[in-house]
C-alpha atoms as a PDB file:
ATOM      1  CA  UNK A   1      35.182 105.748  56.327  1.00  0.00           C
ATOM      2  CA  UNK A   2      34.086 109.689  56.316  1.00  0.00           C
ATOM      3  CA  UNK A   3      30.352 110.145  56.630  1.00  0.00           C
ATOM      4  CA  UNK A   4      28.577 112.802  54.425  1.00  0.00           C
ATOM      5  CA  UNK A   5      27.549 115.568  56.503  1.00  0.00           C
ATOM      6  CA  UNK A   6      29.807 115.024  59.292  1.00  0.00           C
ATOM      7  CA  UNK A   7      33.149 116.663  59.554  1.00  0.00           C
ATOM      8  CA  UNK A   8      35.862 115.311  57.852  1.00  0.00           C
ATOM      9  CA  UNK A   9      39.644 115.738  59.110  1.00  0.00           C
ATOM     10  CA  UNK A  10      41.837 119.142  58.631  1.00  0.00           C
ATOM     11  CA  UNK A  11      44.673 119.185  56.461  1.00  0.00           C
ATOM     12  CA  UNK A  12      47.239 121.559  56.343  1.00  0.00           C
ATOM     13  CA  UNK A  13      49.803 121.326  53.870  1.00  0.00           C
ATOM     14  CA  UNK A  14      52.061 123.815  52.362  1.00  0.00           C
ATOM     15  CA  UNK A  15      51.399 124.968  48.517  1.00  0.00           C
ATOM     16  CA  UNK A  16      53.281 125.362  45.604  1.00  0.00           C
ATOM     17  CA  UNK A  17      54.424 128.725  44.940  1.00  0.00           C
ATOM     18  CA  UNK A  18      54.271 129.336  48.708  1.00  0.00           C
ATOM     19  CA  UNK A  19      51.677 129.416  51.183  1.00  0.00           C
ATOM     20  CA  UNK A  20      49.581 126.891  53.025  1.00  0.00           C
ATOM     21  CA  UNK A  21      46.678 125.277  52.539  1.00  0.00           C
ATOM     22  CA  UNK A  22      44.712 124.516  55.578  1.00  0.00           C
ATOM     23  CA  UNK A  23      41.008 122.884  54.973  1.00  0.00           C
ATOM     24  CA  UNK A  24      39.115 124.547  58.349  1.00  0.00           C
ATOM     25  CA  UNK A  25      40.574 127.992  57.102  1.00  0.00           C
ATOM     26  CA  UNK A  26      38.788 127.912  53.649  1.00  0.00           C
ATOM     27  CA  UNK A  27      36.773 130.700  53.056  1.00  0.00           C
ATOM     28  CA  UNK A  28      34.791 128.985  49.515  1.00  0.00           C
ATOM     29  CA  UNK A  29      31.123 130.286  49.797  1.00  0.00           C
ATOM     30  CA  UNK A  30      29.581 127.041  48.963  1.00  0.00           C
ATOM     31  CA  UNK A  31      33.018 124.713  49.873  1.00  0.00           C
ATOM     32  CA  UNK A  32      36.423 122.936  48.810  1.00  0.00           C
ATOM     33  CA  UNK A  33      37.096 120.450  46.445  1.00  0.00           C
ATOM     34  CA  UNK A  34      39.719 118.153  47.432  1.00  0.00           C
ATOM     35  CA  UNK A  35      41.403 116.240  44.811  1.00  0.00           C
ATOM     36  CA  UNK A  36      44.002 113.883  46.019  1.00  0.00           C
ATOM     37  CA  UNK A  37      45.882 112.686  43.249  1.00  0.00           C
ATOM     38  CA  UNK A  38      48.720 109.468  42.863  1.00  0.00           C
ATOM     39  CA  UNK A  39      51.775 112.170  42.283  1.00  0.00           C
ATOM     40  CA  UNK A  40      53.980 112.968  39.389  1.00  0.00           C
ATOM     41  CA  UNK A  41      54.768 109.760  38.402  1.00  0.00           C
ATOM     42  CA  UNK A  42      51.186 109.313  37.134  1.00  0.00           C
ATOM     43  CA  UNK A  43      50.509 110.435  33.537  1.00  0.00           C
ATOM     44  CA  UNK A  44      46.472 109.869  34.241  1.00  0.00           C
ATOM     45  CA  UNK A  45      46.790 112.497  37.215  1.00  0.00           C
ATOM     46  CA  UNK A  46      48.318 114.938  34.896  1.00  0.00           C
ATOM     47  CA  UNK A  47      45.905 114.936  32.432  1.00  0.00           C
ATOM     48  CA  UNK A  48      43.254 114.632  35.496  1.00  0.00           C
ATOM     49  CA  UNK A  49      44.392 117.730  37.079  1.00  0.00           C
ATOM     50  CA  UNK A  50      44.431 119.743  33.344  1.00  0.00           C
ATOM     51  CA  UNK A  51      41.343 119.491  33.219  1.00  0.00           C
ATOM     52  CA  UNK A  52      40.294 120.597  36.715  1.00  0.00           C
ATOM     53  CA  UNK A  53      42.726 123.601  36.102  1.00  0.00           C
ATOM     54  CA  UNK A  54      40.509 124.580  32.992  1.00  0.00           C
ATOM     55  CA  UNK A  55      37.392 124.381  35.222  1.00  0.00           C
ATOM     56  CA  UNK A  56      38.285 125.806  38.611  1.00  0.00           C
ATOM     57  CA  UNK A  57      37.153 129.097  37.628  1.00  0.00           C
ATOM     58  CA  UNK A  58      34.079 127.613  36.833  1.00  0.00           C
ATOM     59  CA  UNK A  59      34.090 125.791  40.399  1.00  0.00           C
ATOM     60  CA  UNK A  60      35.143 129.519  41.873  1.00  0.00           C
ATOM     61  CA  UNK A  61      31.701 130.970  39.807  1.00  0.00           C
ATOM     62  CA  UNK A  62      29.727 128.972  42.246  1.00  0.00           C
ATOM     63  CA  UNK A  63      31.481 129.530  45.136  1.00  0.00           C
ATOM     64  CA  UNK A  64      33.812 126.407  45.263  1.00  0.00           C
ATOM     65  CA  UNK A  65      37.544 126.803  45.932  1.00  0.00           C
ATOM     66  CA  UNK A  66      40.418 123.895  44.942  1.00  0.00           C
ATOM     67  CA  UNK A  67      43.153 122.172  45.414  1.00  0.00           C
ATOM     68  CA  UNK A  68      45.072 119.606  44.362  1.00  0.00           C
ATOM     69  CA  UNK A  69      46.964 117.046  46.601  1.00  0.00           C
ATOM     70  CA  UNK A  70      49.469 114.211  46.958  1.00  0.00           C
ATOM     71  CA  UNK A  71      51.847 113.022  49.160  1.00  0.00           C
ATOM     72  CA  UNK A  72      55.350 114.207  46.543  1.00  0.00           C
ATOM     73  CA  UNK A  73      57.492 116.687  48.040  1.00  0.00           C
ATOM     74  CA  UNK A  74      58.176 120.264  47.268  1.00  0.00           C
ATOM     75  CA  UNK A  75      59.842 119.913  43.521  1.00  0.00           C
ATOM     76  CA  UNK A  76      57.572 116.851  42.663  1.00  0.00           C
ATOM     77  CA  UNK A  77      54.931 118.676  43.216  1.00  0.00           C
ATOM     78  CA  UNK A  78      56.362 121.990  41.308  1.00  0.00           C
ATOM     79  CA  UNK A  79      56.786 119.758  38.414  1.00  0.00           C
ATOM     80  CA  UNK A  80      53.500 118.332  38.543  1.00  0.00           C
ATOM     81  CA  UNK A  81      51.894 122.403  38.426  1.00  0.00           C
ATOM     82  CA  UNK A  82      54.302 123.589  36.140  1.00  0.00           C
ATOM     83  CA  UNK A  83      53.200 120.352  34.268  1.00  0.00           C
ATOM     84  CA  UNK A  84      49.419 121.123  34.375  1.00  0.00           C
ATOM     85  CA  UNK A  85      50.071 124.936  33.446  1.00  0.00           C
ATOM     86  CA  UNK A  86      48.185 125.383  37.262  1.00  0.00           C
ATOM     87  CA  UNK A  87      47.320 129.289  37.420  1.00  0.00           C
ATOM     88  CA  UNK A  88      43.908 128.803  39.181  1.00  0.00           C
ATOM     89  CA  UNK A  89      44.394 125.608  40.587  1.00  0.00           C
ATOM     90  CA  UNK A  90      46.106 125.701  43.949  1.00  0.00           C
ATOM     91  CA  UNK A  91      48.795 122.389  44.125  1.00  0.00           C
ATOM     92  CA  UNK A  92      49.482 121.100  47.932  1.00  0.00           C
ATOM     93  CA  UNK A  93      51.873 118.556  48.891  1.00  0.00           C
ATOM     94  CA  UNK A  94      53.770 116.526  51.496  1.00  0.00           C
ATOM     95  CA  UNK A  95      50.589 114.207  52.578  1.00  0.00           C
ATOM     96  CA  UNK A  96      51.652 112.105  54.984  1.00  0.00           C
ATOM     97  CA  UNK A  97      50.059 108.428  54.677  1.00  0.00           C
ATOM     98  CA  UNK A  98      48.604 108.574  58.012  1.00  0.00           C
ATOM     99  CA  UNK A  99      46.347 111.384  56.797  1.00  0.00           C
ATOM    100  CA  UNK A 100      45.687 109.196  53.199  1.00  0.00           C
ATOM    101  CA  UNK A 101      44.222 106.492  54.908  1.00  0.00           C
ATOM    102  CA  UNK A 102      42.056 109.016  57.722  1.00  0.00           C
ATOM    103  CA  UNK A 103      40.156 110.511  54.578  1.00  0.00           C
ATOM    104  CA  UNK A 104      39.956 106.828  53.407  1.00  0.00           C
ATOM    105  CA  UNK A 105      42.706 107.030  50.454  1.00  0.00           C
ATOM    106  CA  UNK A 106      44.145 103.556  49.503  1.00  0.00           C
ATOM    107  CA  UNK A 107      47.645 103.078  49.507  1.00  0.00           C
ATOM    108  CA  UNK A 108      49.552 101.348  46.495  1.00  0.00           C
ATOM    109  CA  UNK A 109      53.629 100.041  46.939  1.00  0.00           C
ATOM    110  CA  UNK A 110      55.993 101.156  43.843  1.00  0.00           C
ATOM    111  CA  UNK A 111      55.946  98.754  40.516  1.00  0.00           C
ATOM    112  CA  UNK A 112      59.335 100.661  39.084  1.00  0.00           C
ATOM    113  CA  UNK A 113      59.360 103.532  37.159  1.00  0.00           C
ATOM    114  CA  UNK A 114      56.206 104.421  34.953  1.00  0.00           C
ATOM    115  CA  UNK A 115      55.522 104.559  31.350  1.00  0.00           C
ATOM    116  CA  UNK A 116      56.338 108.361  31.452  1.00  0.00           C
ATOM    117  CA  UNK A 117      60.106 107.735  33.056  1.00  0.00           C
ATOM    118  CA  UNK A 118      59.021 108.822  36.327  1.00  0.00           C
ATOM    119  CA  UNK A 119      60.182 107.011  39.497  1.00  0.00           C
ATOM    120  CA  UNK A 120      56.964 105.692  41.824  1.00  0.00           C
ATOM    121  CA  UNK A 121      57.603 106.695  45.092  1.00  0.00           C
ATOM    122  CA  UNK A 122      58.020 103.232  47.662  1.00  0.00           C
ATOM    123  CA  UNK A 123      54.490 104.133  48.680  1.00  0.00           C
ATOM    124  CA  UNK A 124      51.744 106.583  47.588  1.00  0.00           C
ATOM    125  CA  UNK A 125      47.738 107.468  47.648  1.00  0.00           C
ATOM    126  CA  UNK A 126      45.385 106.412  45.293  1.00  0.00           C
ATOM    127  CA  UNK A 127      43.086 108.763  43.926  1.00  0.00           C
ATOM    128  CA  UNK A 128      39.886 110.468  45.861  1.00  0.00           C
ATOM    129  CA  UNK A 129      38.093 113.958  45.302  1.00  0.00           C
ATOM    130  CA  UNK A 130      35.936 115.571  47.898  1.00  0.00           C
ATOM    131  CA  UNK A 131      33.536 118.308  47.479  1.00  0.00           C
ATOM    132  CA  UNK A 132      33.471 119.922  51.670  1.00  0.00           C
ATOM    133  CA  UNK A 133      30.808 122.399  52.270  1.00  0.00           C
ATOM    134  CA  UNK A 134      32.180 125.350  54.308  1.00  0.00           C
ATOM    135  CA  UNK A 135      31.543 123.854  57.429  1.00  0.00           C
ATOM    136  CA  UNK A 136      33.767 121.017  56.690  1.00  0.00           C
ATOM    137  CA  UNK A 137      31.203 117.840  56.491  1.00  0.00           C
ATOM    138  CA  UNK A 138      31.294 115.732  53.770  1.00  0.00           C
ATOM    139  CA  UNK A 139      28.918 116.419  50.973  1.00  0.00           C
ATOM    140  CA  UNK A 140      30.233 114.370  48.236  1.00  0.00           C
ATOM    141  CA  UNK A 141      33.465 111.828  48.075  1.00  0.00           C
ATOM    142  CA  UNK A 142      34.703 109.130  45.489  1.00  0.00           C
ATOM    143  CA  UNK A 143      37.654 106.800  46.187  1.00  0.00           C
ATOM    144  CA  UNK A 144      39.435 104.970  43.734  1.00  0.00           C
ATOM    145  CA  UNK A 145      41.714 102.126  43.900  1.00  0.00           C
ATOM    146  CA  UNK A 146      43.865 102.834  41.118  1.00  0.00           C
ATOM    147  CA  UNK A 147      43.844 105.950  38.813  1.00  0.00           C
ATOM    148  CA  UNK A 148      41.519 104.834  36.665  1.00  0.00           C
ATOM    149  CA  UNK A 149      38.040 105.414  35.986  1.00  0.00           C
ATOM    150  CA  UNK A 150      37.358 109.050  37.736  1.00  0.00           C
ATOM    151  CA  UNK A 151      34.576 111.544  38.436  1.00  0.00           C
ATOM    152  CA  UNK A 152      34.178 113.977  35.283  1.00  0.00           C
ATOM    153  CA  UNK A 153      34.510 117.679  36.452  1.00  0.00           C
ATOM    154  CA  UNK A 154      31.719 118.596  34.078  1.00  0.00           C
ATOM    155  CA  UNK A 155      29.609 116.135  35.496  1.00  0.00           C
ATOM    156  CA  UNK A 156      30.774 117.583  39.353  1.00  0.00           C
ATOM    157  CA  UNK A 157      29.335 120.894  37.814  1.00  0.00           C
ATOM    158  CA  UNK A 158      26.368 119.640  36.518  1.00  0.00           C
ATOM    159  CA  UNK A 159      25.390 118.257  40.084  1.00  0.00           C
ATOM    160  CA  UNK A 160      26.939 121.225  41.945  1.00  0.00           C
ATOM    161  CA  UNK A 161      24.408 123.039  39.825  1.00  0.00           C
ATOM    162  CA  UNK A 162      21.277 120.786  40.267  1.00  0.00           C
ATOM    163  CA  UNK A 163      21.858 120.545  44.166  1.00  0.00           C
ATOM    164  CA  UNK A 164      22.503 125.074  44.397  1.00  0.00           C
ATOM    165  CA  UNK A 165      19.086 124.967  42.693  1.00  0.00           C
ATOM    166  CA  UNK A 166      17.278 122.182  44.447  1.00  0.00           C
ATOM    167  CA  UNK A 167      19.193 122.712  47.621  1.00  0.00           C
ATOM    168  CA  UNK A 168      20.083 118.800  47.725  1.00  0.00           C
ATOM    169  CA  UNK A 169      21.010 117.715  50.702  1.00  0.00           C
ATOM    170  CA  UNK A 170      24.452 115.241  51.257  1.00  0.00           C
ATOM    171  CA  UNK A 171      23.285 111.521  50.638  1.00  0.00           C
ATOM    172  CA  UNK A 172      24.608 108.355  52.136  1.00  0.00           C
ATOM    173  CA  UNK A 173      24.635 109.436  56.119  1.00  0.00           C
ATOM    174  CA  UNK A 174      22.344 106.619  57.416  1.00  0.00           C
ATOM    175  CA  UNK A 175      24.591 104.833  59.709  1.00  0.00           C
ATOM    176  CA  UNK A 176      22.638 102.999  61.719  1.00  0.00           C
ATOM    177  CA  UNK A 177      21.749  98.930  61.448  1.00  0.00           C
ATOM    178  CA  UNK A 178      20.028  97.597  57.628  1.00  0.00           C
END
């Protein structure tokens, strides 16, 4: 399980449209938000990851960066930002499981091919989105089991905004015995 305000583990992944993406080299003022998403297959990620296109400039006013990451390969992954219309969004890909399951991602087996036509892969990551200060210590993470059910970007905003102002610390460290 990742702790808030301790460091979580580096990823470094390549990005669509070329590039890499590598968590400790972020340069975000106030962070990176992570958003690990199922893959293409997953008509709920799609429409997920819209939206978070339409607000990363909005993330980027307040000195947040983002990306967007599963485990599909190169072209599923160029389908799934061509799909989303990603300009500001940044699209990584080619998580291996071993890293899922370090940042505490569960890990779902195929049922077929979806309602959208799309193929599941034999095994993928369930959703989780992670807001890492520049240091790279938790401050915020949520962890779903399947894709529904999700943290709402505006929300994410409104409490980026609220803890800028009141300079709120990350919650849930306390580790010790209750």
């Amino acid at each position: 399980m990742l702790i808030p305000r301790t460091e979580v583990p580096d990823l470094d992944l390549p990005l669509v449209g070329g590039g890499r993406f590598t968590l400790s080299a972020e340069a975000g003022e106030r962070g990176t938000l992570v958003c690990f998403y199922r893959g293409l297959h997953c008509p709920i990620c799609a429409k997920y990851l819209t939206e978070l296109e339409k607000l990363s400039a909005d993330f980027a006013e307040r000195g947040i960066n983002t990306v967007a990451i599963s485990s599909d390969g190169m072209e599923r992954a160029q389908d799934m930002a061509k799909k989303i219309s990603a300009e500001n969004l940044r699209v990584a890909y080619g998580l291996s499981l071993a890293d899922a399951r370090d940042w505490g991602l569960y890990i779902s087996t195929s049922r077929g091919t979806t309602s959208i036509g799309i193929e599941e892969p034999a095994l993928f990551s369930e959703p989780g989105l992670f807001l890492i200060n520049p240091d790279q210590s938790l401050f915020f993470g949520s962890v779903n089991t399947m894709p529904f059910v999700r943290p709402h970007f505006s929300e994410l905003l409104g409490a980026v905004d609220f803890a800028i102002k009141n300079n709120y610390p990350a919650r849930g460290e306390y580790t010790g015995p209750v």
